[in-house]
N, C-alpha and C. Protein backbone atom coordinates (compact mmCIF):
# COMPACT_ATOMS: atom_id res chain seq x y z
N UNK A 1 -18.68 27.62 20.20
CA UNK A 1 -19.80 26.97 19.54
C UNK A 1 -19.30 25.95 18.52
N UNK A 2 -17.93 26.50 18.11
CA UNK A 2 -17.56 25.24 16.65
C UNK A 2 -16.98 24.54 17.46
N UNK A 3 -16.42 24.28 19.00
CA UNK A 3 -16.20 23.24 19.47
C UNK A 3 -17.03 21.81 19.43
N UNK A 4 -18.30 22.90 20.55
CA UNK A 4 -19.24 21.40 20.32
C UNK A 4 -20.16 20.91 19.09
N UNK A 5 -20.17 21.58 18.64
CA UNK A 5 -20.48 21.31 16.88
C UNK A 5 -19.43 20.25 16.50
N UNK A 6 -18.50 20.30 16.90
CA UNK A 6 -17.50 19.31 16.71
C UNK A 6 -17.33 18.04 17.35
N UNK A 7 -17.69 18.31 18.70
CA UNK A 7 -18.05 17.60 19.78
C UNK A 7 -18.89 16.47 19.75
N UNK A 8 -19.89 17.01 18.91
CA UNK A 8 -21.52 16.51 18.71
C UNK A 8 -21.29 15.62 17.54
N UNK A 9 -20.29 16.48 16.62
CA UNK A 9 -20.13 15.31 15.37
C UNK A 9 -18.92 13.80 15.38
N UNK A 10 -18.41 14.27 16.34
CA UNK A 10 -16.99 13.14 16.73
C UNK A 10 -18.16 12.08 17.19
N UNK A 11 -19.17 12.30 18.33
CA UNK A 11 -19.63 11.20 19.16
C UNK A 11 -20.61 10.90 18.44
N UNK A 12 -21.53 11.40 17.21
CA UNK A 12 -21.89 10.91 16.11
C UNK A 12 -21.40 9.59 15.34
N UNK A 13 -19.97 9.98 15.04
CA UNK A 13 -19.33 9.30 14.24
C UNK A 13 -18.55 7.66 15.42
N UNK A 14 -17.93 8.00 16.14
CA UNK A 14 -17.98 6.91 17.55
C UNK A 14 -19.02 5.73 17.40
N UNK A 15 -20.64 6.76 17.33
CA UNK A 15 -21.46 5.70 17.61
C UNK A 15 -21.45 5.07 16.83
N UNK A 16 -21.29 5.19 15.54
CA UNK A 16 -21.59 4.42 14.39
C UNK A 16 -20.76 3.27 14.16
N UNK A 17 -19.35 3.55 14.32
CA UNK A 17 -18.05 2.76 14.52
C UNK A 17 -18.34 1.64 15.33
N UNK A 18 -17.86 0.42 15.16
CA UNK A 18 -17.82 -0.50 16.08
C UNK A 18 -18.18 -0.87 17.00
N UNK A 19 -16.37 0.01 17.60
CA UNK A 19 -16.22 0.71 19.13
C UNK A 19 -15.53 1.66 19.48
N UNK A 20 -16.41 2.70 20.49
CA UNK A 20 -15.33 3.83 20.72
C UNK A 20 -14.02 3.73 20.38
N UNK A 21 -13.14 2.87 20.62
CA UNK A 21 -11.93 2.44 21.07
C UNK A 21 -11.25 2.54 19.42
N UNK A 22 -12.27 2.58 18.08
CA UNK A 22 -11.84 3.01 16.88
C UNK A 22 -10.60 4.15 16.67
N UNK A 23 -11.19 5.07 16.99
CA UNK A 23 -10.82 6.36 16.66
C UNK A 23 -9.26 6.18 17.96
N UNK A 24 -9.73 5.76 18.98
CA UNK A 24 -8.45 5.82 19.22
C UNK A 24 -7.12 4.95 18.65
N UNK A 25 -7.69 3.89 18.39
CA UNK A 25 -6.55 3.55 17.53
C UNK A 25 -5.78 4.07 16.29
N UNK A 26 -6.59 4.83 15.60
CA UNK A 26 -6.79 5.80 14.64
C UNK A 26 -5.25 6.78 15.02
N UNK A 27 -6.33 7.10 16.59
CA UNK A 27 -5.28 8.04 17.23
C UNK A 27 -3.91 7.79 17.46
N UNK A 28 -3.78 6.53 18.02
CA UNK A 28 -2.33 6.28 18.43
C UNK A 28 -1.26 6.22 17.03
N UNK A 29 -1.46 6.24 15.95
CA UNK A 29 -0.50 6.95 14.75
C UNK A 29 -0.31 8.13 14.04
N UNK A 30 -1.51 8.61 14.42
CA UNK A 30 -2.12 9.83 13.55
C UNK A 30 -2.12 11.08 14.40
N UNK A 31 -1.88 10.52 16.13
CA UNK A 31 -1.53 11.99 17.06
C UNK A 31 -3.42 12.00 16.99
N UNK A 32 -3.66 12.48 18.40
CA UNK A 32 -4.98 12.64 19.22
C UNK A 32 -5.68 13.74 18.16
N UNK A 33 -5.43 14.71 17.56
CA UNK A 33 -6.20 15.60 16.51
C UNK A 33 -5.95 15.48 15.41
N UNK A 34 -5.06 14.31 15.07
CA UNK A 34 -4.84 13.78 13.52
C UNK A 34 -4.01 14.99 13.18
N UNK A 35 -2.54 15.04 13.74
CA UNK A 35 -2.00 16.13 13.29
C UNK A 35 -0.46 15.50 13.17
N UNK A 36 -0.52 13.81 12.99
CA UNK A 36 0.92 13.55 13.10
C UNK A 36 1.09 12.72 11.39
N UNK A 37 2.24 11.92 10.94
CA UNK A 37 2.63 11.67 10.18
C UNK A 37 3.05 9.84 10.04
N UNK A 38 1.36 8.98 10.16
CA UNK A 38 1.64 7.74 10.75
C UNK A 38 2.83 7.25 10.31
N UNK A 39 3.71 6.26 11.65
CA UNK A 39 4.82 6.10 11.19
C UNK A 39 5.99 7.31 9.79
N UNK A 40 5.63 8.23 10.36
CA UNK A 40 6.49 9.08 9.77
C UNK A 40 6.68 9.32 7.89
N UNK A 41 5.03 8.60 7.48
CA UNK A 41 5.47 7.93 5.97
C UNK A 41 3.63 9.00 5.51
N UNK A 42 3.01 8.73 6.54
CA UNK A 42 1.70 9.13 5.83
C UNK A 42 1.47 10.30 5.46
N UNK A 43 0.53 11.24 4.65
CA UNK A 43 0.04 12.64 4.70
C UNK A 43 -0.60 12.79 6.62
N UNK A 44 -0.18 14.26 6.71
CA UNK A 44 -1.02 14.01 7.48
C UNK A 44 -2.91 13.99 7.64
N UNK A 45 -3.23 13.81 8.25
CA UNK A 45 -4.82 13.80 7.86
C UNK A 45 -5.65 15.05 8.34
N UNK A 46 -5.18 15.72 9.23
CA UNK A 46 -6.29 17.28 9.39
C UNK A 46 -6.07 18.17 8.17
N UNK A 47 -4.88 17.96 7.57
CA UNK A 47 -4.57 18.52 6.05
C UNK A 47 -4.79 18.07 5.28
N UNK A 48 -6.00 16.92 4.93
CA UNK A 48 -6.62 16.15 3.81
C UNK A 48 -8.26 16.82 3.90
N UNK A 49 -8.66 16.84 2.44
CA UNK A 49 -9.84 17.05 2.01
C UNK A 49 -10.80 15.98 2.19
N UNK A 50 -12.26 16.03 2.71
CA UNK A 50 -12.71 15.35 3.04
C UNK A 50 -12.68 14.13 2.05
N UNK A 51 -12.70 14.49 0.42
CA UNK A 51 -13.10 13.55 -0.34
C UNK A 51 -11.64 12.84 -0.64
N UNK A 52 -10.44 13.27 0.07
CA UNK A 52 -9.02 12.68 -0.13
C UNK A 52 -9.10 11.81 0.98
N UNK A 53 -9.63 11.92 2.11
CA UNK A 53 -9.80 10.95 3.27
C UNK A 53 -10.74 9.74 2.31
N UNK A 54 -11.84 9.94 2.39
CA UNK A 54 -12.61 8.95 1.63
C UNK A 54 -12.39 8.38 0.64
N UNK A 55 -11.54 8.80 -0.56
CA UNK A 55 -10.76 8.13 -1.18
C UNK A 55 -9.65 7.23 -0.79
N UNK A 56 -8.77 7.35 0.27
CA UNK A 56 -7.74 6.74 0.68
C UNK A 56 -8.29 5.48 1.30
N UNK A 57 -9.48 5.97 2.11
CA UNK A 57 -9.57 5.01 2.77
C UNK A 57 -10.52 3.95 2.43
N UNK A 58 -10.89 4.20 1.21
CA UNK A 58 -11.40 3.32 0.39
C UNK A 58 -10.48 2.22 -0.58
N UNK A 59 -9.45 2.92 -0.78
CA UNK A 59 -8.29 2.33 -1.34
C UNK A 59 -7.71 1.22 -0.34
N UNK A 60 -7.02 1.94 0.89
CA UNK A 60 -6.44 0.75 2.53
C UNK A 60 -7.55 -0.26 2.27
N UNK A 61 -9.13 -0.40 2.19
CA UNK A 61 -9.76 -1.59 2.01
C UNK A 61 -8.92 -2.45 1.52
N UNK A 62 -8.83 -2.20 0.46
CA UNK A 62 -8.43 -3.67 -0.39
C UNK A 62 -6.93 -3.33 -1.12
N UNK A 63 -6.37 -2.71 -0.48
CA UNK A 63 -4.73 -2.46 -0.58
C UNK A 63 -3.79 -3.15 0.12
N UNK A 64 -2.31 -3.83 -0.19
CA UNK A 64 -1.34 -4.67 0.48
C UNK A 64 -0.83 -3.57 1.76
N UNK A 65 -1.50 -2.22 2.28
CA UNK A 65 -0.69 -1.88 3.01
C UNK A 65 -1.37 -1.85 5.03
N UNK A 66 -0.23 -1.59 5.63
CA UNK A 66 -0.22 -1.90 6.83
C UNK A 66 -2.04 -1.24 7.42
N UNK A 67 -2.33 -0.41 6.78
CA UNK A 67 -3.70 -0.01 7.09
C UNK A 67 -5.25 -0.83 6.76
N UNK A 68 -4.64 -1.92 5.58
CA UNK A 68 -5.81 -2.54 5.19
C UNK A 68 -6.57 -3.10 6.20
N UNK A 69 -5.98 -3.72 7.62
CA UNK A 69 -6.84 -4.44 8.38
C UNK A 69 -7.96 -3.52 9.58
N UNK A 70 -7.16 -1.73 9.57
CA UNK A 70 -7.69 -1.16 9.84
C UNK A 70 -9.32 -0.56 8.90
N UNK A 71 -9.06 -0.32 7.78
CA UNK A 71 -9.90 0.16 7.15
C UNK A 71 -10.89 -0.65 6.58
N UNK A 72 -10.51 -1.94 5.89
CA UNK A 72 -11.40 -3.31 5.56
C UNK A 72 -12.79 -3.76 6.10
N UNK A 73 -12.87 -3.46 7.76
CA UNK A 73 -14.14 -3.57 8.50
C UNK A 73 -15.00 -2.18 8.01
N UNK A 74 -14.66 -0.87 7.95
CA UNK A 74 -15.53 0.02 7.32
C UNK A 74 -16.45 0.08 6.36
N UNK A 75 -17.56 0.71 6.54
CA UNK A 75 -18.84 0.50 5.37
C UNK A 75 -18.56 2.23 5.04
N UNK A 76 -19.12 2.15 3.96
CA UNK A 76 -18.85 3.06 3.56
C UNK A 76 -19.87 4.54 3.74
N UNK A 77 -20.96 4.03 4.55
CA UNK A 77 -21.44 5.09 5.54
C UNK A 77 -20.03 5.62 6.45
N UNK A 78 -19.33 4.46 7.36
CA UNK A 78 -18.54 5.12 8.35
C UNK A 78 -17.54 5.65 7.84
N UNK A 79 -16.93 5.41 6.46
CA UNK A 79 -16.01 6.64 5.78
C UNK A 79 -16.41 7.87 5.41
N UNK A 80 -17.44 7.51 5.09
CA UNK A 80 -18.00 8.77 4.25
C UNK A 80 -17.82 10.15 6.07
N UNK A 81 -18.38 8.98 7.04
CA UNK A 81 -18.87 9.84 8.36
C UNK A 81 -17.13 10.57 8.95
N UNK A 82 -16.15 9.66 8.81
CA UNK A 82 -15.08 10.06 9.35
C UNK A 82 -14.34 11.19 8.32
N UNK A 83 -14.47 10.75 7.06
CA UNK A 83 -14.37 12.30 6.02
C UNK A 83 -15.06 13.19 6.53
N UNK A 84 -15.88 13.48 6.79
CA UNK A 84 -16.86 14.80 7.23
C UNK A 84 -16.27 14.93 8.31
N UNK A 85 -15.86 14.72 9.48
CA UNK A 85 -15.61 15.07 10.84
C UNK A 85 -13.92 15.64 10.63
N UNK A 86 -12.85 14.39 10.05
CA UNK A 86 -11.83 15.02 9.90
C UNK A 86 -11.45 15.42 8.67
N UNK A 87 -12.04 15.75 7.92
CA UNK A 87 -11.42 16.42 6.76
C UNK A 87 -11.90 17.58 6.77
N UNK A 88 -11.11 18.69 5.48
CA UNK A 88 -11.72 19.82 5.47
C UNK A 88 -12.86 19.94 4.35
């Protein structure tokens, strides 16, 4: 049951995004369940608190680092939405 509860909230958060194709880019540093260490430098992110996700990634907005061009297009509905899904 906490699968698709999970299920239900990922394709929630998808829709809102762009394009599907978000999260996977997301994915390709961060490992498919957000369980890797982007480029070997980041926290990882299934071990961040929702409001440590939303903070960070409020920061990559308007920060000199390699994530700003990722995070910059985000409103802050779709952070707030991707804190809730992957954070704890």
């Amino acid at each position: 049951m906490k699968l698709i509860k999970y299920i239900f909230i990922l394709l929630a958060v998808i829709a809102t995004l762009s394009s599907a194709s978000y999260i996977t880019v997301c994915q390709s540093c961060h490992g498919k369940n957000f369980e890797k260490r982007a480029l070997g430098k980041s926290r990882v992110v299934k071990n961040l608190k929702k409001e440590e996700i939303a903070k960070r990634l409020r920061y990559f907005k308007t920060s000199n680092s390699i994530m700003k061009r990722f995070a910059s297009p985000l409103s802050d509905k779709q952070i707030n939405q991707i804190a809730n899904v992957f954070g704890k």
